[in-house]
C-alpha atoms as a PDB file:
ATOM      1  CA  UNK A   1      -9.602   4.839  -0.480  1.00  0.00           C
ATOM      2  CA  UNK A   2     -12.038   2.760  -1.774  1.00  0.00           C
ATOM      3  CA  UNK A   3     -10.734  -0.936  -3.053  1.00  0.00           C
ATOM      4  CA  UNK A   4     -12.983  -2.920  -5.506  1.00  0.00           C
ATOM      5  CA  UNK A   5     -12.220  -6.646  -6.680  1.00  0.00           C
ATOM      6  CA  UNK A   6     -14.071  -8.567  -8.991  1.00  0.00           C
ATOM      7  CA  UNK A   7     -14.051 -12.039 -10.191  1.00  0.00           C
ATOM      8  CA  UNK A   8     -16.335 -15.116 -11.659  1.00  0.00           C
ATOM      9  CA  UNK A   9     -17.955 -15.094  -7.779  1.00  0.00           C
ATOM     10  CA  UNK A  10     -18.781 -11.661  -7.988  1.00  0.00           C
ATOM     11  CA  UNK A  11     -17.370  -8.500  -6.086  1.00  0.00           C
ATOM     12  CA  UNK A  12     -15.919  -7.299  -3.116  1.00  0.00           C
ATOM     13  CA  UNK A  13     -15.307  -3.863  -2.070  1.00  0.00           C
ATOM     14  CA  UNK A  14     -13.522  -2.208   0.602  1.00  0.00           C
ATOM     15  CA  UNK A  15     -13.311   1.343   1.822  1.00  0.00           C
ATOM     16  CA  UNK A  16     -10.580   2.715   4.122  1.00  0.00           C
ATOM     17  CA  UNK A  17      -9.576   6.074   5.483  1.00  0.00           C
ATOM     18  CA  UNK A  18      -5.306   6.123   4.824  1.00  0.00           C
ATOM     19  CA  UNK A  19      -3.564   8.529   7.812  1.00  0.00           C
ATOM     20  CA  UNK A  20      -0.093  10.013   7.203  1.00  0.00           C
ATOM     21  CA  UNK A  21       1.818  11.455  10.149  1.00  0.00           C
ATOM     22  CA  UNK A  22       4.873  12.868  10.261  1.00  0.00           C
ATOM     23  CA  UNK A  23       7.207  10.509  12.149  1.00  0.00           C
ATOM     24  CA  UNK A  24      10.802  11.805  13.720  1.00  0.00           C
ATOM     25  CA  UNK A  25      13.556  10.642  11.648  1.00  0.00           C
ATOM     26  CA  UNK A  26      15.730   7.625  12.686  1.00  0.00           C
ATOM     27  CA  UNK A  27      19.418   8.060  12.025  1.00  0.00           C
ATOM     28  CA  UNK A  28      18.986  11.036  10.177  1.00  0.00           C
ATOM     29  CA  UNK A  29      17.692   9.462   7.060  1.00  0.00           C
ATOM     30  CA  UNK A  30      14.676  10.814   5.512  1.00  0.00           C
ATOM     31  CA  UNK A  31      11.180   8.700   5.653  1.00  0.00           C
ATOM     32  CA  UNK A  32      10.223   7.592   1.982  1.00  0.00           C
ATOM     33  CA  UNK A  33       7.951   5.329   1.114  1.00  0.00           C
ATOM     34  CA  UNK A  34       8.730   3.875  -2.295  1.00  0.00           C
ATOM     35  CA  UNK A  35       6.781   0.814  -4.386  1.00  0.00           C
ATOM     36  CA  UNK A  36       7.399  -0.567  -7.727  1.00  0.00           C
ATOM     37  CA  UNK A  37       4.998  -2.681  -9.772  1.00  0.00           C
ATOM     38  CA  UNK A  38       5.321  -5.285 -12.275  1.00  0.00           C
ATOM     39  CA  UNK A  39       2.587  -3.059 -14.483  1.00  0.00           C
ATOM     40  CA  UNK A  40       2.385   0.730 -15.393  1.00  0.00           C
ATOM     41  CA  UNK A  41      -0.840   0.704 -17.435  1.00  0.00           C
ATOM     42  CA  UNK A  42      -3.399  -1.959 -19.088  1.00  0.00           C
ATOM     43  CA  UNK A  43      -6.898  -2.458 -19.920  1.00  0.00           C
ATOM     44  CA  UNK A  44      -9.615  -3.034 -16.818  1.00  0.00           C
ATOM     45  CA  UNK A  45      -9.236  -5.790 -15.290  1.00  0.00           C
ATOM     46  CA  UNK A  46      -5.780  -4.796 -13.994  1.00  0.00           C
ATOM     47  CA  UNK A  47      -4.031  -6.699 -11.888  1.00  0.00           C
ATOM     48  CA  UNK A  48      -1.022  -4.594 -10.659  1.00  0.00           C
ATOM     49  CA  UNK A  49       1.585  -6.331  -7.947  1.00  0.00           C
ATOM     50  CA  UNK A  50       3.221  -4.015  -5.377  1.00  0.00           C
ATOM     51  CA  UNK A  51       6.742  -4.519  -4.383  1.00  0.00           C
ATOM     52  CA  UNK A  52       7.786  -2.158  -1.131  1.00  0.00           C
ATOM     53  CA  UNK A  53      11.282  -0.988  -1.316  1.00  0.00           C
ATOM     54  CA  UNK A  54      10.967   0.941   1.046  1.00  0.00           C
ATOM     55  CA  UNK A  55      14.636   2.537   2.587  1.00  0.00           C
ATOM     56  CA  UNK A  56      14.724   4.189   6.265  1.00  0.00           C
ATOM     57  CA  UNK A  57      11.045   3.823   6.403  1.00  0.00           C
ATOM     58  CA  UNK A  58       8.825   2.868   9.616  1.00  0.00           C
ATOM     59  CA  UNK A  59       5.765   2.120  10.663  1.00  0.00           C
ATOM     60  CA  UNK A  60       3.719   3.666  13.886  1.00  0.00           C
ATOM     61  CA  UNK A  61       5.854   2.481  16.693  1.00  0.00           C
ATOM     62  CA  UNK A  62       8.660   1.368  14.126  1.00  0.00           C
ATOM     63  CA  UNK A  63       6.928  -1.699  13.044  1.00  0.00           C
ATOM     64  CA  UNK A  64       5.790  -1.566   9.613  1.00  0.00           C
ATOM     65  CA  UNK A  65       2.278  -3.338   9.203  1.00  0.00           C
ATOM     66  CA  UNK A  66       0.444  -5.551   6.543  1.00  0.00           C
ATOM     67  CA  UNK A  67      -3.031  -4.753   6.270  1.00  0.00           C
ATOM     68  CA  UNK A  68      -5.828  -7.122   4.672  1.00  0.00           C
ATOM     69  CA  UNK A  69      -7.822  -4.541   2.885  1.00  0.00           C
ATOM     70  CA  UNK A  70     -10.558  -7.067   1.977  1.00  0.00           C
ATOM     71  CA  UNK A  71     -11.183  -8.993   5.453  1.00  0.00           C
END
């Protein structure tokens, strides 16, 4: 993936290699990750927010994780 963000100071870009593994279920329930946003579509400059509502979902270990993608 490959993250770009630009403003007045100029920009700053990001790439990152995303991993999906399988993980066992927990209490039977299926693994879904599921986001809404507050925008479907626009002109460039976007900016799109991400809401994770997430059910029965895990992270590695079964901690879910932030990352900072532009550290």
């Amino acid at each position: 993936m490959n993250m770009s963000v630009s403003n007045e100071n100029g920009t700053n870009s990001k790439t990152a290699t995303i991993v999906v593994m399988k993980a066992e279920s927990v209490n039977n329930g299926l693994h879904v990750a599921d986001f809404s946003t507050n925008v479907t579509s626009g002109y460039a400059p976007l900016s799109v927010l991400f809401t994770d509502i997430s059910q029965n979902a895990t992270g590695i270990g079964g901690i879910l994780t932030m990352t900072d993608w532009l550290t």
